[in-house]
N, C-alpha and C. Protein backbone atom coordinates (compact mmCIF):
# COMPACT_ATOMS: atom_id res chain seq x y z
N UNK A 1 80.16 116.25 81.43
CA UNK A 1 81.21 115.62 82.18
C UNK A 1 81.79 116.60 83.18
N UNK A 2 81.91 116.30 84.45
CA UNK A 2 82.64 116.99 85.42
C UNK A 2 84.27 116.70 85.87
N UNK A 3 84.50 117.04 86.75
CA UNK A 3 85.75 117.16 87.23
C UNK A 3 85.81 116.30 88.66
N UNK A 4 86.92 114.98 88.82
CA UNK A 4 87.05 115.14 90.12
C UNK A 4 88.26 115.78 90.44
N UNK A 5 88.48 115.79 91.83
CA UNK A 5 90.37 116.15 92.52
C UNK A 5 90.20 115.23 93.63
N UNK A 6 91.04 114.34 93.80
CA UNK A 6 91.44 113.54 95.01
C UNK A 6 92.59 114.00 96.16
N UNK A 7 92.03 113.73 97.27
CA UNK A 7 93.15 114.46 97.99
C UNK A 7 92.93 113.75 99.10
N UNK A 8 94.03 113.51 100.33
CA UNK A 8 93.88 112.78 101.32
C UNK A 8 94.68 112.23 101.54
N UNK A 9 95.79 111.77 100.57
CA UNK A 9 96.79 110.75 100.58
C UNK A 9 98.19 111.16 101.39
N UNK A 10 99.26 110.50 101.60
CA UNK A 10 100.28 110.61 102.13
C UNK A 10 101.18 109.29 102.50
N UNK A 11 101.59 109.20 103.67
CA UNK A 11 102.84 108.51 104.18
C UNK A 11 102.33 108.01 105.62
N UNK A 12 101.80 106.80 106.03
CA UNK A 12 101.36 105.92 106.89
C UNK A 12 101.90 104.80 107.54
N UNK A 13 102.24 104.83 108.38
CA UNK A 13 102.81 103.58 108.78
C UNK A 13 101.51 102.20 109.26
N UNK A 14 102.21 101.21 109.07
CA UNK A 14 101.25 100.05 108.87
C UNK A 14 99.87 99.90 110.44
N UNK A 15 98.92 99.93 109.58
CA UNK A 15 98.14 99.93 111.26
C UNK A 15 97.47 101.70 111.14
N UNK A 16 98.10 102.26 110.57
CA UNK A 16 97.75 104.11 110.43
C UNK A 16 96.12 103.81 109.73
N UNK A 17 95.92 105.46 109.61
CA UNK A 17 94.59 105.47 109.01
C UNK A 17 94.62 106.69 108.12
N UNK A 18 94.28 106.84 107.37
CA UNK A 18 94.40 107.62 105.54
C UNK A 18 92.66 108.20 106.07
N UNK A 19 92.09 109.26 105.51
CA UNK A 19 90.76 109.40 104.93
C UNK A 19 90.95 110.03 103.29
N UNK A 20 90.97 109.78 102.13
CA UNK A 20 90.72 110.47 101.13
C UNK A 20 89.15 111.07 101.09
N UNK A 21 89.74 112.04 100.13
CA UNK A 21 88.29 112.66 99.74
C UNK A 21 88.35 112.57 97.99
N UNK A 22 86.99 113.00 97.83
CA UNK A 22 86.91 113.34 96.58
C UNK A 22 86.21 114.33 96.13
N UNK A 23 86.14 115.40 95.43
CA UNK A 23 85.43 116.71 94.97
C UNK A 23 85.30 116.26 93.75
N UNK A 24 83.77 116.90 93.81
CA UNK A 24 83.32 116.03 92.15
C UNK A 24 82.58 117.99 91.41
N UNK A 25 82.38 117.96 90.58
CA UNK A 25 82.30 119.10 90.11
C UNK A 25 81.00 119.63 88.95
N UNK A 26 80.57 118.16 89.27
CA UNK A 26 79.01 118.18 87.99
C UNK A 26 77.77 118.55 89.05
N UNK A 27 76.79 118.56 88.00
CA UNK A 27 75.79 119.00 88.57
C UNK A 27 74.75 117.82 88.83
N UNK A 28 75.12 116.88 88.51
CA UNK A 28 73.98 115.26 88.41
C UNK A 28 75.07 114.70 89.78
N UNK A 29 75.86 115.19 90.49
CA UNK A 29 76.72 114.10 91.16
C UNK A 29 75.52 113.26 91.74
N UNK A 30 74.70 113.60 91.78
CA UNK A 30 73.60 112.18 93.06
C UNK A 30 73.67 111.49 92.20
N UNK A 31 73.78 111.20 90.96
CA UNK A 31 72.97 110.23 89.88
C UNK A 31 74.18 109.73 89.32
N UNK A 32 75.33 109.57 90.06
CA UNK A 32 76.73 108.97 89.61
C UNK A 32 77.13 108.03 90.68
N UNK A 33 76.85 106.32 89.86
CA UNK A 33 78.05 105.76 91.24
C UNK A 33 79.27 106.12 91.18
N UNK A 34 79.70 106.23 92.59
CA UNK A 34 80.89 106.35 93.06
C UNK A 34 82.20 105.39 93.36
N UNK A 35 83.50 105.30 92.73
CA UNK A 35 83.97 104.09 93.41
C UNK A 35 85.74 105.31 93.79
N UNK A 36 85.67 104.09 94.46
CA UNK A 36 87.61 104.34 94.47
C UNK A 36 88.23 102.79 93.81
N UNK A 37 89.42 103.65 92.55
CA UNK A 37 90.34 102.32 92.34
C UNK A 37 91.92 102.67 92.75
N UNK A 38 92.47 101.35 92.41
CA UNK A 38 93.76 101.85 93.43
C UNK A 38 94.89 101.49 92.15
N UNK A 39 96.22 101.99 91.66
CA UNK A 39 96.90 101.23 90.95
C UNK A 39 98.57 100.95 91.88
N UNK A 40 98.82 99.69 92.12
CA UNK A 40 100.03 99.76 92.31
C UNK A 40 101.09 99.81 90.85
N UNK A 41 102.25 99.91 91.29
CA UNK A 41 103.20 99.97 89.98
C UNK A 41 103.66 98.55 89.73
N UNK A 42 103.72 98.45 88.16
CA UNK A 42 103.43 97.44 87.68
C UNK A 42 102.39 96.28 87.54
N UNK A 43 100.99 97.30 87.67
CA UNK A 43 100.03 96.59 88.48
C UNK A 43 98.46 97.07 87.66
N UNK A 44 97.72 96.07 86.98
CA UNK A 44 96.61 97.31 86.57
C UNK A 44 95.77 97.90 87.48
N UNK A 45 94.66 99.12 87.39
CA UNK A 45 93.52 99.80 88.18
C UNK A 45 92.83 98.64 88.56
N UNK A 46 92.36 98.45 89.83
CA UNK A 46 91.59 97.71 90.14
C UNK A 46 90.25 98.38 91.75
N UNK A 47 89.20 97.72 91.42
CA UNK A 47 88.32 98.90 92.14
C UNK A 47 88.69 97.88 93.41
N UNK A 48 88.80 99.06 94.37
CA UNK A 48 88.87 98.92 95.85
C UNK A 48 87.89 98.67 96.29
N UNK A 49 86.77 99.82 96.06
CA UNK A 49 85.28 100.26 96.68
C UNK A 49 84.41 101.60 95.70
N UNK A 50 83.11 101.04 95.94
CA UNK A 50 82.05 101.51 94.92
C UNK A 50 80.51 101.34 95.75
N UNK A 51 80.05 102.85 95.75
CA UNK A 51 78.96 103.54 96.25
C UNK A 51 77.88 103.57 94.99
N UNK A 52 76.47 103.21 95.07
CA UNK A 52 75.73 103.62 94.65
C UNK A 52 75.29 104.83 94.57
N UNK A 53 74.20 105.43 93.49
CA UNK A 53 73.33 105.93 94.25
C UNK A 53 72.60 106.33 95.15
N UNK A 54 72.02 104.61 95.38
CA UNK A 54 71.07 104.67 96.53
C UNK A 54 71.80 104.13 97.74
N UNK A 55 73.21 104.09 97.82
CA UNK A 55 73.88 103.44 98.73
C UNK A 55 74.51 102.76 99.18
N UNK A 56 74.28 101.91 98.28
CA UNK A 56 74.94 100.47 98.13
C UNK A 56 76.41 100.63 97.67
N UNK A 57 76.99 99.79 98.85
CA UNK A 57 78.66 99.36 98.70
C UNK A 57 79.14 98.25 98.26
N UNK A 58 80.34 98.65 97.61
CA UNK A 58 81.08 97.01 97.31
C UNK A 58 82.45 97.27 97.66
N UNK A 59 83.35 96.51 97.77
CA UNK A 59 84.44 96.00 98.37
C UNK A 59 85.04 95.59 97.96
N UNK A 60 86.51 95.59 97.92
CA UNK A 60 87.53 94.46 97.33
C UNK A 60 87.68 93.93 98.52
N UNK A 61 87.80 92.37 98.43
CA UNK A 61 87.97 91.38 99.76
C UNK A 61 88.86 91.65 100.36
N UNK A 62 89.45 92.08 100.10
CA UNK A 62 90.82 92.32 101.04
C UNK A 62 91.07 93.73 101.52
N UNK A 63 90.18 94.58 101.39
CA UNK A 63 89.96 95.47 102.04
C UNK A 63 88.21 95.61 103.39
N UNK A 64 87.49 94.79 102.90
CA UNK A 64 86.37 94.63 103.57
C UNK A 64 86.89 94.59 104.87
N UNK A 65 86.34 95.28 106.06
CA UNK A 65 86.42 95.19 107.25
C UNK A 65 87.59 96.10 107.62
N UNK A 66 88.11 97.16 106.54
CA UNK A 66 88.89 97.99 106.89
C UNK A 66 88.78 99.73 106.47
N UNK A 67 88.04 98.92 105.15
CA UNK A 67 87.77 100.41 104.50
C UNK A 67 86.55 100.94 104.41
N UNK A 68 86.23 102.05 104.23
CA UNK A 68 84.76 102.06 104.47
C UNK A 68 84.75 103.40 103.38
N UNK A 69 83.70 103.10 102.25
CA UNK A 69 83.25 104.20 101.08
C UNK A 69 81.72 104.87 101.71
N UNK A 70 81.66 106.08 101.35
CA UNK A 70 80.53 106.76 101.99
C UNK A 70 81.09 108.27 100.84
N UNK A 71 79.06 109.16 100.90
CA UNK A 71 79.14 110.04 100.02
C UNK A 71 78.01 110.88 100.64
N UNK A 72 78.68 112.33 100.16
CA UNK A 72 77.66 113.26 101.13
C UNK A 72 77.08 114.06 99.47
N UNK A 73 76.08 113.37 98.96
CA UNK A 73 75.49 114.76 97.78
C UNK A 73 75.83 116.15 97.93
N UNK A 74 75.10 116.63 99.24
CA UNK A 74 75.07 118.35 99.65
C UNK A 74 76.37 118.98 99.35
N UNK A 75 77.42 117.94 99.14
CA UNK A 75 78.88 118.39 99.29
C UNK A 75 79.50 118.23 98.02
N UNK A 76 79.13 117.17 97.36
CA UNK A 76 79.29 116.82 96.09
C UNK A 76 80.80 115.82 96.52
N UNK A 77 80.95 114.77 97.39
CA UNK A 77 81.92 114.78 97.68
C UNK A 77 82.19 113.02 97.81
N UNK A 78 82.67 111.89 97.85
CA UNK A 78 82.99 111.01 98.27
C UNK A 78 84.25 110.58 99.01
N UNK A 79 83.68 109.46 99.77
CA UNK A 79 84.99 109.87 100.92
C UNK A 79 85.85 107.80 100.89
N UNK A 80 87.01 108.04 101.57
CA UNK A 80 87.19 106.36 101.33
C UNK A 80 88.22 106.71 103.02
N UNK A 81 87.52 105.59 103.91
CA UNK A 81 88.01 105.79 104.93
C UNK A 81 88.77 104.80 105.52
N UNK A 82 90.27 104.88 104.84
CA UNK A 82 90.91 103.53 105.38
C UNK A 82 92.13 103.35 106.40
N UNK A 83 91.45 102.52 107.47
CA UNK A 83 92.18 101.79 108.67
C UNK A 83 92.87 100.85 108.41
N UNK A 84 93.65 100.42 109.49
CA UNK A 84 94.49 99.51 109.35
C UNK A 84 95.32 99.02 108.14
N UNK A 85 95.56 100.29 107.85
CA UNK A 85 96.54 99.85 106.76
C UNK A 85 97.64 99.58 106.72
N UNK A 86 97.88 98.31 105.42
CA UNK A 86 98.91 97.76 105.50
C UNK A 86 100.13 97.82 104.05
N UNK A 87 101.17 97.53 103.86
CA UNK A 87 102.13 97.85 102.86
C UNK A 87 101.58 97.67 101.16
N UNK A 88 100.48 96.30 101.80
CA UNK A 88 99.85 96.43 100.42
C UNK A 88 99.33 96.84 100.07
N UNK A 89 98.95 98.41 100.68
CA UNK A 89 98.04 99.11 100.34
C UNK A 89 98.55 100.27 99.63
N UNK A 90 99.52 100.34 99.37
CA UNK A 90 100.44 101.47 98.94
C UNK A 90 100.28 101.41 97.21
N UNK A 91 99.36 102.44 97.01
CA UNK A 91 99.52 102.65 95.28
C UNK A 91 98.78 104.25 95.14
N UNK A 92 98.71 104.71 94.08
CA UNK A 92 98.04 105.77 93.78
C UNK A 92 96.11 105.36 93.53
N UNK A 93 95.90 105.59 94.74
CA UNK A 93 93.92 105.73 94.70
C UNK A 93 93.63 106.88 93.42
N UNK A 94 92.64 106.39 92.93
CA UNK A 94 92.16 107.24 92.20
C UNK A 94 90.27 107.08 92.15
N UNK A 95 89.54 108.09 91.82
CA UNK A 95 88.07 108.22 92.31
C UNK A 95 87.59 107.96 90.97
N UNK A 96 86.29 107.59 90.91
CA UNK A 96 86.03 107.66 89.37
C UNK A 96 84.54 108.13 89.55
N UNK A 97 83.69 108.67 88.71
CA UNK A 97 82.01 108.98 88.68
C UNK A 97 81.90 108.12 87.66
N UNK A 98 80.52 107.18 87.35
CA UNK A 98 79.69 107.06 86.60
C UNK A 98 78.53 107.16 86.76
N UNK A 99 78.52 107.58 85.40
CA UNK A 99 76.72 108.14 84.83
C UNK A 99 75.75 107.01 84.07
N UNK A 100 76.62 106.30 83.10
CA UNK A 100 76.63 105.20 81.79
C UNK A 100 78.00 104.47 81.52
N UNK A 101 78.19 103.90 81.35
CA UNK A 101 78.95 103.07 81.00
C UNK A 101 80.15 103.77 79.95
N UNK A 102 79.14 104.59 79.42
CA UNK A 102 79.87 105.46 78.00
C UNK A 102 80.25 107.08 78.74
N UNK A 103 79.50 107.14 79.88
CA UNK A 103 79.70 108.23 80.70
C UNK A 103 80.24 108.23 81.78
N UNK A 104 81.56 108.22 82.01
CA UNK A 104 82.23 107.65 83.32
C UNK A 104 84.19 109.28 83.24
N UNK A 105 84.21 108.92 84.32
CA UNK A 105 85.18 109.64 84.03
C UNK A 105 86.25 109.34 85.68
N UNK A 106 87.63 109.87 85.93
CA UNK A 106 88.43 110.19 86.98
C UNK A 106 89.30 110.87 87.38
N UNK A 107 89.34 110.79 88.69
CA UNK A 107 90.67 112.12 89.01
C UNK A 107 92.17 111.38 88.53
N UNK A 108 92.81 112.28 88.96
CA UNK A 108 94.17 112.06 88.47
C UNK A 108 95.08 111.24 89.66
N UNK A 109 94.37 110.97 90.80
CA UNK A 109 95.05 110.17 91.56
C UNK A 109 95.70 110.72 92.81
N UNK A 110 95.48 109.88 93.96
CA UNK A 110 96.30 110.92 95.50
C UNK A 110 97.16 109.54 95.46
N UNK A 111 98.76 109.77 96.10
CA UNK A 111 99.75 108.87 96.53
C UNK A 111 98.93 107.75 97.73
N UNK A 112 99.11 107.35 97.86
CA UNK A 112 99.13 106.38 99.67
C UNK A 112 100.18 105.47 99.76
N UNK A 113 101.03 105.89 100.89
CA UNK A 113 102.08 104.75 100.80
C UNK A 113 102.16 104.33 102.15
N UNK A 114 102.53 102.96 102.46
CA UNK A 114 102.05 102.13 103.96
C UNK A 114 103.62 101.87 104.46
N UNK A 115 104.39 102.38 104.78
CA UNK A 115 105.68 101.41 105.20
C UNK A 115 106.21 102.11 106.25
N UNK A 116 107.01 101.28 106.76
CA UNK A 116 107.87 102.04 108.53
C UNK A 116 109.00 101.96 108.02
C-alpha cells in the first residue's frame, strides 16, 4: 500500500479554475485506477471522476464538460482539472488508488471552495 497527498485546492470564485494534483507513492502506480471523490458537509464521498489504467474516464454528470481527470505514470501523479466552477462544487476532493477492491486506499483530502 502506498501513500497519496492531494494538493491544489483553495478559494475560487464561481467561473475560476482549480487544478489539483495527486502524488501517489507506490511502486505499481500504472496498475491502479485512479479517481477523485469529493465530500461536501453533511454529505457522503461521492466519485467525481475515475481514470483507468488504460485510460478510460468517468464522470459525475454534473461535472462532465467541465472537469477533466488525466495521469502521468513517469510522475506517479494524477491530476483533476476543474473549470468553471461553481458553489456546488465546494467540498473537500479527495484522490483514491485502486489495485482490488480489497486493495484501495486515499489521501486525506485538499479544501475547494467556490463562492464570491
Amino acid at each position: 500500500q502506498g501513500q497519496l497527498v492531494e494538493s491544489g485546492g483553495g478559494l475560487v470564485q464561481p467561473g475560476g479554475s482549480l487544478r489539483l494534483s495527486c502524488a501517489a507513492s507506490d511502486s505499481i502506480f500504472n496498475l491502479y485506477t485512479m479517481g477523485w471523490y469529493r465530500q461536501a458537509p453533511g454529505k457522503q464521498r461521492g466519485l467525481v471522476a475515475a481514470i483507468t489504467t488504460t485510460g478510460t474516464t468517468n464522470y459525475l454528470d454534473s461535472v462532465k464538460g467541465r472537469f477533466t481527470i488525466s495521469r502521468d505514470n513517469a510522475k506517479n501523479t494524477v491530476y483533476l482539472q476543474m473549470n468553471s466552477l461553481k458553489p456546488e462544487d465546494t467540498a473537500i476532493y479527495y484522490c483514491s488508488a485502486r489495485f482490488t477492491p480489497a486493495l484501495s486506499y486515499w489521501g486525506q483530502g485538499t479544501q475547494v471552495t467556490v463562492s464570491s
